[in-house]
N, C-alpha and C. Protein backbone atom coordinates (compact mmCIF):
# COMPACT_ATOMS: atom_id res chain seq x y z
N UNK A 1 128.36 39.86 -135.52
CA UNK A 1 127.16 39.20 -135.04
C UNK A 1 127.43 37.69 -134.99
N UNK A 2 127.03 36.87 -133.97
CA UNK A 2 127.26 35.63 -133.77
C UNK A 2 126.29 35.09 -134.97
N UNK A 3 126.36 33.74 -135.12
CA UNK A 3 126.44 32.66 -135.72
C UNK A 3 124.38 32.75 -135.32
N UNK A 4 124.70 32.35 -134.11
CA UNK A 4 123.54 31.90 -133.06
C UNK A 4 122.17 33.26 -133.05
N UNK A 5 122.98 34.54 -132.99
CA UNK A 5 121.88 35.61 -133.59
C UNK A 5 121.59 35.83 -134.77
N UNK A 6 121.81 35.68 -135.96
CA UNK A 6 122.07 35.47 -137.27
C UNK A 6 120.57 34.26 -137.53
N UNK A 7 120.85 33.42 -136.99
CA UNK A 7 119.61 32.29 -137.25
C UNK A 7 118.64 32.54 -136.39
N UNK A 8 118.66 33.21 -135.35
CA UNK A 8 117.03 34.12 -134.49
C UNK A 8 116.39 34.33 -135.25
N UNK A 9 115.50 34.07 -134.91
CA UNK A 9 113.51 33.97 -135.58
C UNK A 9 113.25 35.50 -135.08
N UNK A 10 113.19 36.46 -135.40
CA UNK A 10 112.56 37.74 -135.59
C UNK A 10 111.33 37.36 -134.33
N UNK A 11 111.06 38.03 -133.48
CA UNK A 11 109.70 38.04 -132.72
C UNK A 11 108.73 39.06 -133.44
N UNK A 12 107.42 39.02 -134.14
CA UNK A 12 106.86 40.26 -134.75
C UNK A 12 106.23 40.71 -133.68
N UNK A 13 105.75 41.70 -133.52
CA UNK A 13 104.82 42.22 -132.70
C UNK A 13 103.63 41.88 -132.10
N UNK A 14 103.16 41.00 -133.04
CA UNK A 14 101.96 40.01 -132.61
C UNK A 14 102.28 39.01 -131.04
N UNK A 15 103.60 38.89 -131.35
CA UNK A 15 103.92 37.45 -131.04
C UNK A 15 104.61 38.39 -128.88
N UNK A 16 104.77 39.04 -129.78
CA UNK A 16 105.59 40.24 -128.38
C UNK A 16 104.39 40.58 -127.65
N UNK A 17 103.07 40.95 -128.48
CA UNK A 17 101.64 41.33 -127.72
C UNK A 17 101.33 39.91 -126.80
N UNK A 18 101.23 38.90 -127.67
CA UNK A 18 101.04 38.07 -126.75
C UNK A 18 101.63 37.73 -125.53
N UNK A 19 103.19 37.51 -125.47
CA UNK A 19 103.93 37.27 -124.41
C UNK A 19 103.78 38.46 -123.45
N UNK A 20 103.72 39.77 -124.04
CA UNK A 20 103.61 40.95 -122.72
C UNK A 20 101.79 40.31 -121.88
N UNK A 21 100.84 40.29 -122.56
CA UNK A 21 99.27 39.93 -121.85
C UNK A 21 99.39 38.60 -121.32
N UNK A 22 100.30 37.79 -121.68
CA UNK A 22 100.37 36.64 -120.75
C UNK A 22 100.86 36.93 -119.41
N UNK A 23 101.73 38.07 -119.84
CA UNK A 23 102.57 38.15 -118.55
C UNK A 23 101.75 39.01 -117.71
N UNK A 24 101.48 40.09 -118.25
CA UNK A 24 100.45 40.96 -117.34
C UNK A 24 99.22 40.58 -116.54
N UNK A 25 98.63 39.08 -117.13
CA UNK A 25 97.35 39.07 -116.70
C UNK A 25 97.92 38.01 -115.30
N UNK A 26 99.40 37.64 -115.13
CA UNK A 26 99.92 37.13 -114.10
C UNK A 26 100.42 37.66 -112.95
N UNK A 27 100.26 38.88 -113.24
CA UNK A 27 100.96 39.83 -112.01
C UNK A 27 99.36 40.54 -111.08
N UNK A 28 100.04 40.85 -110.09
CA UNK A 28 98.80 41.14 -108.98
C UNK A 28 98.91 43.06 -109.35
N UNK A 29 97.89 43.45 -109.04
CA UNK A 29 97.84 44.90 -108.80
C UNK A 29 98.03 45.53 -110.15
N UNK A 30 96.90 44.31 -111.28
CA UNK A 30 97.86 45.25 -112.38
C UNK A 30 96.49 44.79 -113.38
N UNK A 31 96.30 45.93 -113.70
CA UNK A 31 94.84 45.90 -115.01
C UNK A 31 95.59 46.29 -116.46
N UNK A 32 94.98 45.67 -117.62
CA UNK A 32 95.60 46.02 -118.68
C UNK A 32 94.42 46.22 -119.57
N UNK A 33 94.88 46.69 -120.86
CA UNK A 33 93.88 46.59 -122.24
C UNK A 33 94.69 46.82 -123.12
N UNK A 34 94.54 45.76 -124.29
CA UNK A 34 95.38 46.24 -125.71
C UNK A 34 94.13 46.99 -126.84
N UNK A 35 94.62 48.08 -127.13
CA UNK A 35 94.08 49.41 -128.23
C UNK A 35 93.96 48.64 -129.82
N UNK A 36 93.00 48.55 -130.20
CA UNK A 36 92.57 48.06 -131.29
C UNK A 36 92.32 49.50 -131.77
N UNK A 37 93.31 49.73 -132.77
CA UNK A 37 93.16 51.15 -133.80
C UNK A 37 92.29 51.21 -134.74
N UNK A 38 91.91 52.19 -135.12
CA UNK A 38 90.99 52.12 -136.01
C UNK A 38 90.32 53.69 -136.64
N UNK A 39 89.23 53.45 -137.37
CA UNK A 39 89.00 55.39 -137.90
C UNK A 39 88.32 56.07 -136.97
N UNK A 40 87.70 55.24 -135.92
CA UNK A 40 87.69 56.66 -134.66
C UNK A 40 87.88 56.72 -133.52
N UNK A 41 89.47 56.70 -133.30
CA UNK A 41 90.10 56.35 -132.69
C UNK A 41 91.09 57.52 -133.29
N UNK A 42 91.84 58.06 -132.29
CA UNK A 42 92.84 59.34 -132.52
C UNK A 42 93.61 58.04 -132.89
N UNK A 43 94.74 58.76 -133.53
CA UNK A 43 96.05 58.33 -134.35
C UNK A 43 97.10 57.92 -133.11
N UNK A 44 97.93 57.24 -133.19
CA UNK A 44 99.45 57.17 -132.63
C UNK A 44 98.99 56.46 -130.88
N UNK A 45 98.14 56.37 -130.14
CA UNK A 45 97.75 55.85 -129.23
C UNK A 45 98.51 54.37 -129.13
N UNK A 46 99.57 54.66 -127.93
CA UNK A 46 100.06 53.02 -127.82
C UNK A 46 99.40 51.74 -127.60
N UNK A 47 100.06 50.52 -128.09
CA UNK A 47 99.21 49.31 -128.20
C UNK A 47 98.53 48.67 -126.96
N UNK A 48 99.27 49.35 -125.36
CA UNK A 48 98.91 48.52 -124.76
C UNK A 48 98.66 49.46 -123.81
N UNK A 49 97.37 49.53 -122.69
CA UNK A 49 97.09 50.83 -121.70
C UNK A 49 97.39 49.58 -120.36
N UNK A 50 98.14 50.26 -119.41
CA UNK A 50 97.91 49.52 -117.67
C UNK A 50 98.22 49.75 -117.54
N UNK A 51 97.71 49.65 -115.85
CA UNK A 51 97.99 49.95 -114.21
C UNK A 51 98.60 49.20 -113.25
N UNK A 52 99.92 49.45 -113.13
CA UNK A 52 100.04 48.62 -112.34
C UNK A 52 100.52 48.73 -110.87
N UNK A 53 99.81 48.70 -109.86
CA UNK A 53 100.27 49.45 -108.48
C UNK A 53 100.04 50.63 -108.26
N UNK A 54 99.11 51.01 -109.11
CA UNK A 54 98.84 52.65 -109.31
C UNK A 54 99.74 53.36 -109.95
N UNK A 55 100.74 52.93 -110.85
CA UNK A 55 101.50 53.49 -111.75
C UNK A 55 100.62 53.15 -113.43
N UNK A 56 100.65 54.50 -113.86
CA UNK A 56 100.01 54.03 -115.64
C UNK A 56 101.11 53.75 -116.30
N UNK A 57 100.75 53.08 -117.12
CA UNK A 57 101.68 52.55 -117.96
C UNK A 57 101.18 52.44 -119.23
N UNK A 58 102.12 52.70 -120.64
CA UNK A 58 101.17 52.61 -121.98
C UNK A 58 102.47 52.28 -122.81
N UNK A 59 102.23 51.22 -123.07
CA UNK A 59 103.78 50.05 -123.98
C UNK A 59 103.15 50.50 -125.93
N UNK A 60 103.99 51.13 -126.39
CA UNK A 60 104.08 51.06 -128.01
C UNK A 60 105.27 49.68 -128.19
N UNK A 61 104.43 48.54 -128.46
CA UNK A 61 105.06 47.40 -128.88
C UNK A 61 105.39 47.60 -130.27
N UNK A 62 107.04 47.27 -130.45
CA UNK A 62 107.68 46.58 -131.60
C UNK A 62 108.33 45.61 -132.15
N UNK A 63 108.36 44.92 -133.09
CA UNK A 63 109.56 44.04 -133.42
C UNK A 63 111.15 44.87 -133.27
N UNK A 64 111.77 43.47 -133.83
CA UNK A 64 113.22 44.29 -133.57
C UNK A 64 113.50 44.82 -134.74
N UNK A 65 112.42 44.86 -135.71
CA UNK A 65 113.13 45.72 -136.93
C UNK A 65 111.95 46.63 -136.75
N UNK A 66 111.06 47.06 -136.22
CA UNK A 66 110.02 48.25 -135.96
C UNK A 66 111.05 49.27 -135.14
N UNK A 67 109.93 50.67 -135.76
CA UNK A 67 110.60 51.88 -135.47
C UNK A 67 109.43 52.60 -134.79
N UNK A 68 109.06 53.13 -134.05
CA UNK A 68 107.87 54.01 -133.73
C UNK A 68 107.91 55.50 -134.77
N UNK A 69 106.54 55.51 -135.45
CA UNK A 69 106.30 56.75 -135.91
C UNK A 69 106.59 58.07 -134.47
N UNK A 70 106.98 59.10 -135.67
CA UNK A 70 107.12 60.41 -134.92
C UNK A 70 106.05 60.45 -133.92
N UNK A 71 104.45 60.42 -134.45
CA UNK A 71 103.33 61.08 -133.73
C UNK A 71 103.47 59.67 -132.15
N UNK A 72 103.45 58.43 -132.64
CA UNK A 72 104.13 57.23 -131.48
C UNK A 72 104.87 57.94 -130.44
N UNK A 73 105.85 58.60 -131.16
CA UNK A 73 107.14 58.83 -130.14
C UNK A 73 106.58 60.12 -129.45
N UNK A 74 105.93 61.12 -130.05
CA UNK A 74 105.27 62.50 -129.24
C UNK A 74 104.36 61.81 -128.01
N UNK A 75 103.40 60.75 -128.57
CA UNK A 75 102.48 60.77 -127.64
C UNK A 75 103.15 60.06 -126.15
N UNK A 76 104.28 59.28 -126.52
CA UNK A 76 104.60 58.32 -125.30
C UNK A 76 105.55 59.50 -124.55
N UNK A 77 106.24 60.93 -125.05
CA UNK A 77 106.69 61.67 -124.89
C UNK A 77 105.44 62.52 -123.81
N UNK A 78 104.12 62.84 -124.06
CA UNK A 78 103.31 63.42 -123.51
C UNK A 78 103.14 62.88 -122.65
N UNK A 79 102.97 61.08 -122.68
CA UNK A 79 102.63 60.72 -120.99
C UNK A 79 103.44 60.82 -120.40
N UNK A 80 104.75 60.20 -120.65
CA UNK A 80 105.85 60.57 -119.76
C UNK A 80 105.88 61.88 -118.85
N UNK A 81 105.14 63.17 -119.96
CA UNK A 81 105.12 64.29 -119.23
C UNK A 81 104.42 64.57 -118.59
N UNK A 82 103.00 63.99 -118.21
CA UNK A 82 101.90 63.92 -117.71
C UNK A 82 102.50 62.88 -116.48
N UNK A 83 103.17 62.59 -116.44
CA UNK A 83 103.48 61.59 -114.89
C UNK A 83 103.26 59.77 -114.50
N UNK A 84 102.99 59.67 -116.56
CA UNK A 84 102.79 58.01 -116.45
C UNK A 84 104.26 57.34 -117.24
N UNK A 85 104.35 56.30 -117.19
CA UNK A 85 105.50 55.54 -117.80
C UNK A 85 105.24 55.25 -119.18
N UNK A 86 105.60 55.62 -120.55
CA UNK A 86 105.45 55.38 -121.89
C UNK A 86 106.54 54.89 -121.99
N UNK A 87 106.37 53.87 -122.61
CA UNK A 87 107.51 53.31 -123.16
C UNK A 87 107.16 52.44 -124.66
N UNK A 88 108.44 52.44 -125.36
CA UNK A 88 108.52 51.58 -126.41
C UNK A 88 109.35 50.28 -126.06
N UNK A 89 108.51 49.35 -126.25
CA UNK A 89 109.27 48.08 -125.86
C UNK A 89 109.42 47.16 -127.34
N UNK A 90 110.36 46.43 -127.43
CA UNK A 90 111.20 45.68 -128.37
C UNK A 90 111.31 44.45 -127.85
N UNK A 91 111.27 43.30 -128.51
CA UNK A 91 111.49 41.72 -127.71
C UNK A 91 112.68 41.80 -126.80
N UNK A 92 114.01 42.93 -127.28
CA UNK A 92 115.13 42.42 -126.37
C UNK A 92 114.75 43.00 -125.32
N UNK A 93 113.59 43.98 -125.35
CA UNK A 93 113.60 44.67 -123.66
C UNK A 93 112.29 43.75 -122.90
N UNK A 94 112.04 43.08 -123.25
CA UNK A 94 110.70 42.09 -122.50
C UNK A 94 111.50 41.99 -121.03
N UNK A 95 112.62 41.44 -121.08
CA UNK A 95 112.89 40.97 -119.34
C UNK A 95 113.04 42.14 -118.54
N UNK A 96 113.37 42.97 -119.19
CA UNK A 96 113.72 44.10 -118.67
C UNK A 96 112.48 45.15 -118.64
N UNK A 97 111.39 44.77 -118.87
CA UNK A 97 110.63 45.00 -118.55
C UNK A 97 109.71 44.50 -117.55
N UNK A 98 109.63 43.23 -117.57
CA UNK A 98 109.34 42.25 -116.74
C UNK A 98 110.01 42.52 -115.37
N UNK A 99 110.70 42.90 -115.34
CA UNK A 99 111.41 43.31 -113.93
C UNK A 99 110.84 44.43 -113.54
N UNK A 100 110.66 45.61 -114.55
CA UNK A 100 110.13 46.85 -114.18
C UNK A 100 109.12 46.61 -113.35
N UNK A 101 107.59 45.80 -113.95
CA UNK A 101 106.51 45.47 -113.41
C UNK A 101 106.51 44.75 -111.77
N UNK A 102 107.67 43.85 -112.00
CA UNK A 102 107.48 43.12 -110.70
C UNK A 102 108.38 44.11 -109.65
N UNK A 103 109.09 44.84 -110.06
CA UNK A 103 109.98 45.84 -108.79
C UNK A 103 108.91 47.08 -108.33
N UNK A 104 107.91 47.32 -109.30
CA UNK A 104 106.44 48.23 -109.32
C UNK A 104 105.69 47.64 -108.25
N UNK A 105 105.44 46.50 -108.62
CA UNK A 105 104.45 45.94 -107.84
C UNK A 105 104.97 45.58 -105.87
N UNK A 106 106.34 45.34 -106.48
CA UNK A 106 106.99 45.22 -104.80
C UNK A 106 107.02 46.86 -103.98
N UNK A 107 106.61 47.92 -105.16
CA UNK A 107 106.76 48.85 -104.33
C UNK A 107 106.11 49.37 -103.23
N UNK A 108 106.03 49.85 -102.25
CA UNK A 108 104.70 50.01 -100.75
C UNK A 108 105.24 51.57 -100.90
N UNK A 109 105.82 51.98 -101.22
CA UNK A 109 105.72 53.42 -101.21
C UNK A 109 104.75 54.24 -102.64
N UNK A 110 104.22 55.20 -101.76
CA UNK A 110 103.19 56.20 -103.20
C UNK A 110 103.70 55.77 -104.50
N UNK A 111 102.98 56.03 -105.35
CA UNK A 111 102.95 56.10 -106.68
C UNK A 111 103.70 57.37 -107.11
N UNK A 112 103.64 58.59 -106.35
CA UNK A 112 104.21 59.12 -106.68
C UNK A 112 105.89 59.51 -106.68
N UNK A 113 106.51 58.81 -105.44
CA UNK A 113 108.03 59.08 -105.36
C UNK A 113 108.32 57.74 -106.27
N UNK A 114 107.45 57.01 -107.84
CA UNK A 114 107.97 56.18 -108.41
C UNK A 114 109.08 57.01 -109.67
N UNK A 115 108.78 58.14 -109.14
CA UNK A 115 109.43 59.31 -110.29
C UNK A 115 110.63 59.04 -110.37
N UNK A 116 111.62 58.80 -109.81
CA UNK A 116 112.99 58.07 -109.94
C UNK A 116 113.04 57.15 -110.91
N UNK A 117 112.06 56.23 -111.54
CA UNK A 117 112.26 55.37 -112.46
C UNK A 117 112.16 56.07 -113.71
N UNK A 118 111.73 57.23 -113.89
CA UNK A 118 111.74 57.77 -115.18
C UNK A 118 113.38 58.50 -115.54
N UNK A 119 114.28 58.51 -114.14
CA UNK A 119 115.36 59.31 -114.54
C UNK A 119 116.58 58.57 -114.30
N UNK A 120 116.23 56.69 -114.33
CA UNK A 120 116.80 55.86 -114.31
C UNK A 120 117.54 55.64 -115.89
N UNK A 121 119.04 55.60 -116.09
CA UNK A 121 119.32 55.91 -117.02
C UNK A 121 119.00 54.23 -117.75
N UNK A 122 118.72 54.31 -119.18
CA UNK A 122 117.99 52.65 -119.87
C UNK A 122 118.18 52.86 -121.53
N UNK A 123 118.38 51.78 -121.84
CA UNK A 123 118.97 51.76 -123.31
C UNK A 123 118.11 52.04 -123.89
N UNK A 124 118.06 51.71 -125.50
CA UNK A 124 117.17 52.08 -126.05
C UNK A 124 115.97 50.62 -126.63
N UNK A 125 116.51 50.01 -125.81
CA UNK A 125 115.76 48.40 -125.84
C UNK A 125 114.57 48.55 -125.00
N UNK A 126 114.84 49.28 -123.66
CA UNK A 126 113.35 49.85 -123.17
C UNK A 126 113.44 51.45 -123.17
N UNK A 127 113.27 51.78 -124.13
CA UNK A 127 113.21 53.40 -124.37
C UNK A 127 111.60 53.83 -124.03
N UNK A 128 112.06 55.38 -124.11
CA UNK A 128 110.73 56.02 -123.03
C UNK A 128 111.08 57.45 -123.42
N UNK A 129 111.54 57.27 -124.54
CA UNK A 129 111.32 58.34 -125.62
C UNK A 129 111.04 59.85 -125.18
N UNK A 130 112.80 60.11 -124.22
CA UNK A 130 112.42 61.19 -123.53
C UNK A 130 112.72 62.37 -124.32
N UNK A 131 113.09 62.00 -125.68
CA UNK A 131 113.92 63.44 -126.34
C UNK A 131 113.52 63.21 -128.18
């Protein structure tokens, strides 16, 4: 490990929520809401629900030392299977996410032939917790 990553400031999750809703509320064709959990409120529901271009989308935000609980990883597993994009995002995958949204939004074809992006092979920095 370099010198230079070694002294990196940890991004917590707070700090990752913020930078993803800054970014979201800048892009066109794209509605969001962050999930305030709580006791009645089902369990494991990711932090962040949007639309963007007519694609759903539902981000379980982490730090880089966060892990998603099992029931986390089932549910982003269910949308995926249901035909929306779940993903777990991590500070190192922000740009790479950020690209996702804006290559979404450039898209003019259906929402539905966006199905290729789910079988786009992607690290586990933007994982989508297919297994």
């Amino acid at each position: 490990m370099t010198e230079n990553l070694k002294n990196r400031k940890q991004m917590t999750e707070k700090e990752l929520q913020n930078k993803v809703a800054k970014f979201l509320k800048s892009q066109p064709r794209t509605w969001f809401f962050k999930v305030w959990g709580g006791g009645y409120q089902k369990a494991g529901i990711p932090d962040i629900i949007c639309c963007v271009n007519g694609l759903f989308i539902a981000l379980e935000l982490k730090s880089d030392a966060g892990k998603p609980t099992a029931l986390q990883r089932i549910n982003i597993s269910r949308i995926n299977a249901a035909g929306g994009l779940g993903i777990v995002l991590y500070p190192s995958g922000f740009e790479k996410f950020k690209k996702l949204v804006e290559e979404v939004n450039l898209c003019s074809i259906p929402t539905a032939k966006l199905n290729v992006l789910r079988n786009v092979p992607i690290s586990s920095i933007l994982d989508t917790s297919k297994g």
